[in-house]
Protein backbone atom coordinates (compact mmCIF):
# COMPACT_ATOMS: atom_id res chain seq x y z
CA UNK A 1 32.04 -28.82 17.05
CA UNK A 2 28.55 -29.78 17.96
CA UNK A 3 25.44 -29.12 16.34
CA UNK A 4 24.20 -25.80 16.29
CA UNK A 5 20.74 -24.52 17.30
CA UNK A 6 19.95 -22.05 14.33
CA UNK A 7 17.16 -19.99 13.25
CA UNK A 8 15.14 -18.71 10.48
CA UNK A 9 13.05 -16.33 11.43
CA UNK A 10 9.38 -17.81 11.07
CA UNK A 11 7.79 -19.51 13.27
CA UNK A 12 9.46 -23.09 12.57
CA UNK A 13 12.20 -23.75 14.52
CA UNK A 14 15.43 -26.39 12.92
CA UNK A 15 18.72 -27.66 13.82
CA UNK A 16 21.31 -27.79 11.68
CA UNK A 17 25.07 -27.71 11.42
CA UNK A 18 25.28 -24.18 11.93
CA UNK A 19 22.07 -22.36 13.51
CA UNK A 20 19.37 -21.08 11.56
CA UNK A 21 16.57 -19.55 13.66
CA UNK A 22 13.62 -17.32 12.88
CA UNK A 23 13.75 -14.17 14.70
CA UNK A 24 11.42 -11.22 16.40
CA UNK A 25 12.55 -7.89 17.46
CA UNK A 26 14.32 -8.28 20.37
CA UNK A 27 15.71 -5.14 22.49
CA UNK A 28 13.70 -2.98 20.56
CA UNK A 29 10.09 -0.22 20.89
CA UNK A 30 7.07 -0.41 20.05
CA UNK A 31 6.49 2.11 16.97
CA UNK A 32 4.26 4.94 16.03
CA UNK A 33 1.02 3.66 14.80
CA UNK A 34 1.11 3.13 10.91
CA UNK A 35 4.56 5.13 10.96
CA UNK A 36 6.17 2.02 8.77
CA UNK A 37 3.74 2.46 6.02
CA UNK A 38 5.59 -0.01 3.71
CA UNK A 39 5.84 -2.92 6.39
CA UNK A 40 3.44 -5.78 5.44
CA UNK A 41 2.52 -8.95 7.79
CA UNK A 42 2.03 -12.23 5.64
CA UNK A 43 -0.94 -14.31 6.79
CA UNK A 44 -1.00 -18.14 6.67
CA UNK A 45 -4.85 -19.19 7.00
CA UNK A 46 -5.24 -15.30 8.77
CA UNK A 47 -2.40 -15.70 11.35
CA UNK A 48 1.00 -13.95 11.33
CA UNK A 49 4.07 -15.87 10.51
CA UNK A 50 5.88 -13.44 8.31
CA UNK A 51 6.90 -10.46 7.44
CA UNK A 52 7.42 -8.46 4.40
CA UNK A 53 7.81 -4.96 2.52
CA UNK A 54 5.27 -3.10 -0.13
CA UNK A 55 8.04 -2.28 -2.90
CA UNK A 56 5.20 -1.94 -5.58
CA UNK A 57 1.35 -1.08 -5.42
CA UNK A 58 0.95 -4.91 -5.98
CA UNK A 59 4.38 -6.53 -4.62
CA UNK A 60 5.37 -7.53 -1.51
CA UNK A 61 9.06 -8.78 -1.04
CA UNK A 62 9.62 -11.41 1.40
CA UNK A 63 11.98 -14.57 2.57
CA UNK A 64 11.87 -16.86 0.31
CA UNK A 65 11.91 -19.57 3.41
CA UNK A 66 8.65 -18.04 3.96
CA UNK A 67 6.90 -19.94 1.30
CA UNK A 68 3.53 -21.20 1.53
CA UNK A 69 0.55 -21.98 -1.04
CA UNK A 70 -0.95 -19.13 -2.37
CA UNK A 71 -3.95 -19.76 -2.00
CA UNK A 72 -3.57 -19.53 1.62
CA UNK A 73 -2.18 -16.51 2.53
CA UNK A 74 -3.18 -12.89 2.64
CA UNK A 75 -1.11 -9.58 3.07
CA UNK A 76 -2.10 -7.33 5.61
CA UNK A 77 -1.30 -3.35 4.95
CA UNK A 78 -1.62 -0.43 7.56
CA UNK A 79 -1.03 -2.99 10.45
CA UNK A 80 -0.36 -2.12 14.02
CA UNK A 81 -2.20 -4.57 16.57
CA UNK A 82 -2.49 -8.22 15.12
CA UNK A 83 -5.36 -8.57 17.64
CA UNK A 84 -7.23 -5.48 17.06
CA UNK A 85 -8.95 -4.53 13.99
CA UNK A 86 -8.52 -0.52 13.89
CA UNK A 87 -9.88 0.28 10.48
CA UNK A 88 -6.80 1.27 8.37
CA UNK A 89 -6.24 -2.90 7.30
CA UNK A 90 -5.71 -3.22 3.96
CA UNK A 91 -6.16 -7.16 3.22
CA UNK A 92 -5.19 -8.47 0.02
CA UNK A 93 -4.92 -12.17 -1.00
CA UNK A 94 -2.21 -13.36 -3.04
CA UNK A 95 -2.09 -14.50 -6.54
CA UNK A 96 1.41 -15.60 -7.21
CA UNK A 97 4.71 -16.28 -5.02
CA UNK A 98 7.25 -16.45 -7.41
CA UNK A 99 10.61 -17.90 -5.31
CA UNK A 100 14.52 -16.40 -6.57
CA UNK A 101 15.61 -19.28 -8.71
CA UNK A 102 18.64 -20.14 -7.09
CA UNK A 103 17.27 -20.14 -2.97
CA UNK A 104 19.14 -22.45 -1.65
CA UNK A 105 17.32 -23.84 1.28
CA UNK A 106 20.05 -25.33 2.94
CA UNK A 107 22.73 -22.28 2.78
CA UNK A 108 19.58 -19.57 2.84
CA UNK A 109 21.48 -17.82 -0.31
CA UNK A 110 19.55 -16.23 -2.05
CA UNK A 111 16.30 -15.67 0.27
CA UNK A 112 14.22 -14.07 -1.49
CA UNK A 113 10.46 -13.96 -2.71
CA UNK A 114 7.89 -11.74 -4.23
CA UNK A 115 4.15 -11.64 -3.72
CA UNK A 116 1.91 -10.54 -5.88
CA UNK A 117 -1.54 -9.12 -4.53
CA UNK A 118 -4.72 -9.96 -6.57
CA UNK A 119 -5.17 -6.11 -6.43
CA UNK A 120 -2.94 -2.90 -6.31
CA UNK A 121 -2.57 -1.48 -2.08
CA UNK A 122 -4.02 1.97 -2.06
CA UNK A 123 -1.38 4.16 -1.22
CA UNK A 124 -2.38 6.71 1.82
CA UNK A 125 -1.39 8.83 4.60
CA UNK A 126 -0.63 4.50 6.07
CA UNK A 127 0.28 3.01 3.05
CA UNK A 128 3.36 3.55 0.77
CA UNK A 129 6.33 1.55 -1.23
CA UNK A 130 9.92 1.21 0.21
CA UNK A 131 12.34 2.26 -2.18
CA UNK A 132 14.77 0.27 -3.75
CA UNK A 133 18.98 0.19 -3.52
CA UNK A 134 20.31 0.89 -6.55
CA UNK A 135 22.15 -2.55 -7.85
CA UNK A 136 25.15 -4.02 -5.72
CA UNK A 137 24.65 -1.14 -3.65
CA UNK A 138 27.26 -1.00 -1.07
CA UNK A 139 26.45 -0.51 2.86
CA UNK A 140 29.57 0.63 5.16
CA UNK A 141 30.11 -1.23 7.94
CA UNK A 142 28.75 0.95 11.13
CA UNK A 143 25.58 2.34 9.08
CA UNK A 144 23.08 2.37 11.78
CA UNK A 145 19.09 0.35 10.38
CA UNK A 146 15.88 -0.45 11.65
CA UNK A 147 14.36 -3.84 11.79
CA UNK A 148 11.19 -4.26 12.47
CA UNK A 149 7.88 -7.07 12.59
CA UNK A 150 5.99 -8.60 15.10
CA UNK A 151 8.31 -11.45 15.91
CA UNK A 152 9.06 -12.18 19.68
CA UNK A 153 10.58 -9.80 21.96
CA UNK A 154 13.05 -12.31 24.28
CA UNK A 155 14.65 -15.18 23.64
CA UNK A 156 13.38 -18.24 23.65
CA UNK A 157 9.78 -17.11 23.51
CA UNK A 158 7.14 -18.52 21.04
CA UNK A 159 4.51 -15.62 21.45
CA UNK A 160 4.53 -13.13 18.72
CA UNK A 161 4.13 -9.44 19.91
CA UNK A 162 0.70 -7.86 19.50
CA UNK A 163 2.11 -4.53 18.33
CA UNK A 164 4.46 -3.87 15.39
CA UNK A 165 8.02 -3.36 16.77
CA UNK A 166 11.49 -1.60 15.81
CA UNK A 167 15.03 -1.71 17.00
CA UNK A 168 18.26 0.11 15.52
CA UNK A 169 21.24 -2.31 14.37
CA UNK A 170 24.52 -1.68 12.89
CA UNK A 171 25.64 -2.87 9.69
CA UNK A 172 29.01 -5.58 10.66
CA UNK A 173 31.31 -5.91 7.81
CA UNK A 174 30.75 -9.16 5.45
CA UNK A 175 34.51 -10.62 6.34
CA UNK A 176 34.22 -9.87 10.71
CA UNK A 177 30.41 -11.67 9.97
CA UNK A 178 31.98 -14.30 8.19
CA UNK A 179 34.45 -15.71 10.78
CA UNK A 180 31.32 -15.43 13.39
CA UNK A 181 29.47 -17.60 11.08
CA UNK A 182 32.25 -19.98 10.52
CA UNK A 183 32.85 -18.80 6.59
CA UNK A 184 29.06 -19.42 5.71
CA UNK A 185 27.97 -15.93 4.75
CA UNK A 186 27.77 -14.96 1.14
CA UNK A 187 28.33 -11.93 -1.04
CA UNK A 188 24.01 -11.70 -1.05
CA UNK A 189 24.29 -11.48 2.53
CA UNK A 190 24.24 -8.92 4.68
CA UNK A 191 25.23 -8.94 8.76
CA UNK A 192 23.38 -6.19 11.33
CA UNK A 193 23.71 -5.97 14.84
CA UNK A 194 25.10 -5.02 17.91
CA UNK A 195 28.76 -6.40 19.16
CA UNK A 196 27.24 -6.41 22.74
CA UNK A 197 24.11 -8.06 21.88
CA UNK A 198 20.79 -7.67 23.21
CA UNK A 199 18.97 -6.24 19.98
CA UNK A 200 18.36 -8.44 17.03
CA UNK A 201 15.06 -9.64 14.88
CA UNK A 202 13.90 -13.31 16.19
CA UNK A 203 11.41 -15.62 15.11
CA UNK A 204 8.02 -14.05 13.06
CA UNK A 205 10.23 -11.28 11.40
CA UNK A 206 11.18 -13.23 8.96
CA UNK A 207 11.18 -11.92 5.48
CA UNK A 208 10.60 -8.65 7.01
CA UNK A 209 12.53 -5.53 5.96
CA UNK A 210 15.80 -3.78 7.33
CA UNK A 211 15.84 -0.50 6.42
CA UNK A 212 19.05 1.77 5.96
CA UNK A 213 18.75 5.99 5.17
CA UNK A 214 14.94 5.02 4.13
CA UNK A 215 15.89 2.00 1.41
CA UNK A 216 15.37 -1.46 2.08
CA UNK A 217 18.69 -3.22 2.31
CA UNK A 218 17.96 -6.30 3.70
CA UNK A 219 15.16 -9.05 4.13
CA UNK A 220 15.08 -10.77 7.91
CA UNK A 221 16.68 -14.14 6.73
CA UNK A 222 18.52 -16.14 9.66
CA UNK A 223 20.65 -16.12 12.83
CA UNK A 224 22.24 -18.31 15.19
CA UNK A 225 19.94 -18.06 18.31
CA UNK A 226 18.49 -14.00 18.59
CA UNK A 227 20.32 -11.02 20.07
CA UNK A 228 23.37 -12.76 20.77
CA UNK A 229 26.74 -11.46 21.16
CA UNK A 230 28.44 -13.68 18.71
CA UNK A 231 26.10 -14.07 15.81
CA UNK A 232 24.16 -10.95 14.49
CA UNK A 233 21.36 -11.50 12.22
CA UNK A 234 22.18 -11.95 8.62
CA UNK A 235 19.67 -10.66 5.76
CA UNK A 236 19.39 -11.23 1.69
CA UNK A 237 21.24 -8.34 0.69
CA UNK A 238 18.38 -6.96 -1.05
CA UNK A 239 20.53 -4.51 -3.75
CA UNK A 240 22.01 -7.69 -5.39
CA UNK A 241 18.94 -8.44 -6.44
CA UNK A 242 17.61 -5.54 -8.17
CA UNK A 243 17.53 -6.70 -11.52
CA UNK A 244 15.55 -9.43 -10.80
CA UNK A 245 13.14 -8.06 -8.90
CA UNK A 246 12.33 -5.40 -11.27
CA UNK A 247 12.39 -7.99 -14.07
CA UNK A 248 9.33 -10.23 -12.22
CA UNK A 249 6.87 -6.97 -11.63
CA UNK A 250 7.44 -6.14 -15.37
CA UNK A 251 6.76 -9.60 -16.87
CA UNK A 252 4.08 -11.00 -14.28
């Protein structure tokens, strides 16, 4: 079998054996104005090239194959236009990414970050924390999420969409996910999508949140290609990680 194009969905685009591709939302809407109060877009030198999820007044949870310096990124709350500044922004800079110990980069188990914001988000009628799963948390195949970011909208595309964006996916079970992914996906993975196709996150959603009965399940992590048929996009299973998550905003 040949080489695979792959994604993970930032803007950086690999090949490996076995795609990993960033992803945007493909097949999807545009949303309400500041109706995802919780969804965050991560900044590299002011431009979008991630997502992420407000889980704490000061914590942001991300990809961790969204890592960059500190000290150039900024969090951006109460989003909706990247172009447009419509005077509900909440801009933060960041004081510490701390990276899940055991990411591996070349597997993407365990993809998973926090960010810390040098100050607390003031929570509003725009801005408010996603709830947690509760640990090992287990998601029927069939449960129908939303993905959302400002990652393209077809595939193949390298412009980012303007407007924050949503589609609905469908949880696939870990073992029919597996044999699409040629035995690759973990127990801290998670598969959502549509058999058919057509509706997936692509690249500049990464580390962006998939939400399931209003709890973040899963973090945008990586996909072969976007919206296609065979391979739905696979996130960090988000409830596995619980512990640790909750460990980091108490001790830093």
């Amino acid at each position: 079998m040949g080489v695979l194009y792959v994604h993970v969905k930032v803007l950086l685009l690999l090949f490996v054996l076995r795609g990993f591709c960033d992803q945007k939302i493909i097949g999807g809407y545009e949303v309400t104005p500041y109706s995802i109060k919780y969804q965050a877009s991560i900044q590299f030198r002011s431009s979008h090239y991630c997502g992420g999820t407000l889980i704490h007044p000061q914590w942001v949870l991300s990809a961790a194959h969204c890592l960059r310096p500190a000290r150039y990124l900024s969090v951006v709350l109460s989003e909706h236009s990247l172009t447009e500044n419509e005077g509900f922004e909440q801009v933060f800079n960041v004081s510490r990414t701390i990276v899940y110990n055991y990411y591996n980069p070349s597997t993407f188990n365990g993809d998973i970050m926090l960010l810390k914001l040098e100050q607390p988000a003031h929570l509003n009628a725009y801005v408010q924390t996603a709830p947690l799963p509760e640990y090992y948390n287990y998601i029927p195949p069939g449960t129908v999420c939303t993905v959302s970011g400002w990652g393209v909208t077809y595939v193949y595309s390298y412009t980012l969409s303007d407007d924050l964006r949503a589609v609905q996916v469908s949880v696939i079970s870990s073992g029919t996910c597996n044999i699409m992914y040629f035995g690759r996906i973990t127990d801290n993975m998670v598969c959502a999508g549509l058999y058919t196709g057509g509706k997936d996150s692509c690249q500049g959603d990464s580390g962006g949140p998939l939400i399931c009965d209003g709890v973040i399940q899963g973090i945008v992590s990586w996909g072969i290609s976007c919206a296609n048929a065979h391979f739905p996009g696979v996130y960090t299973k988000v409830a596995n990680y619980v512990p640790w998550i909750q460990l980091v905003i108490a001790n830093y």
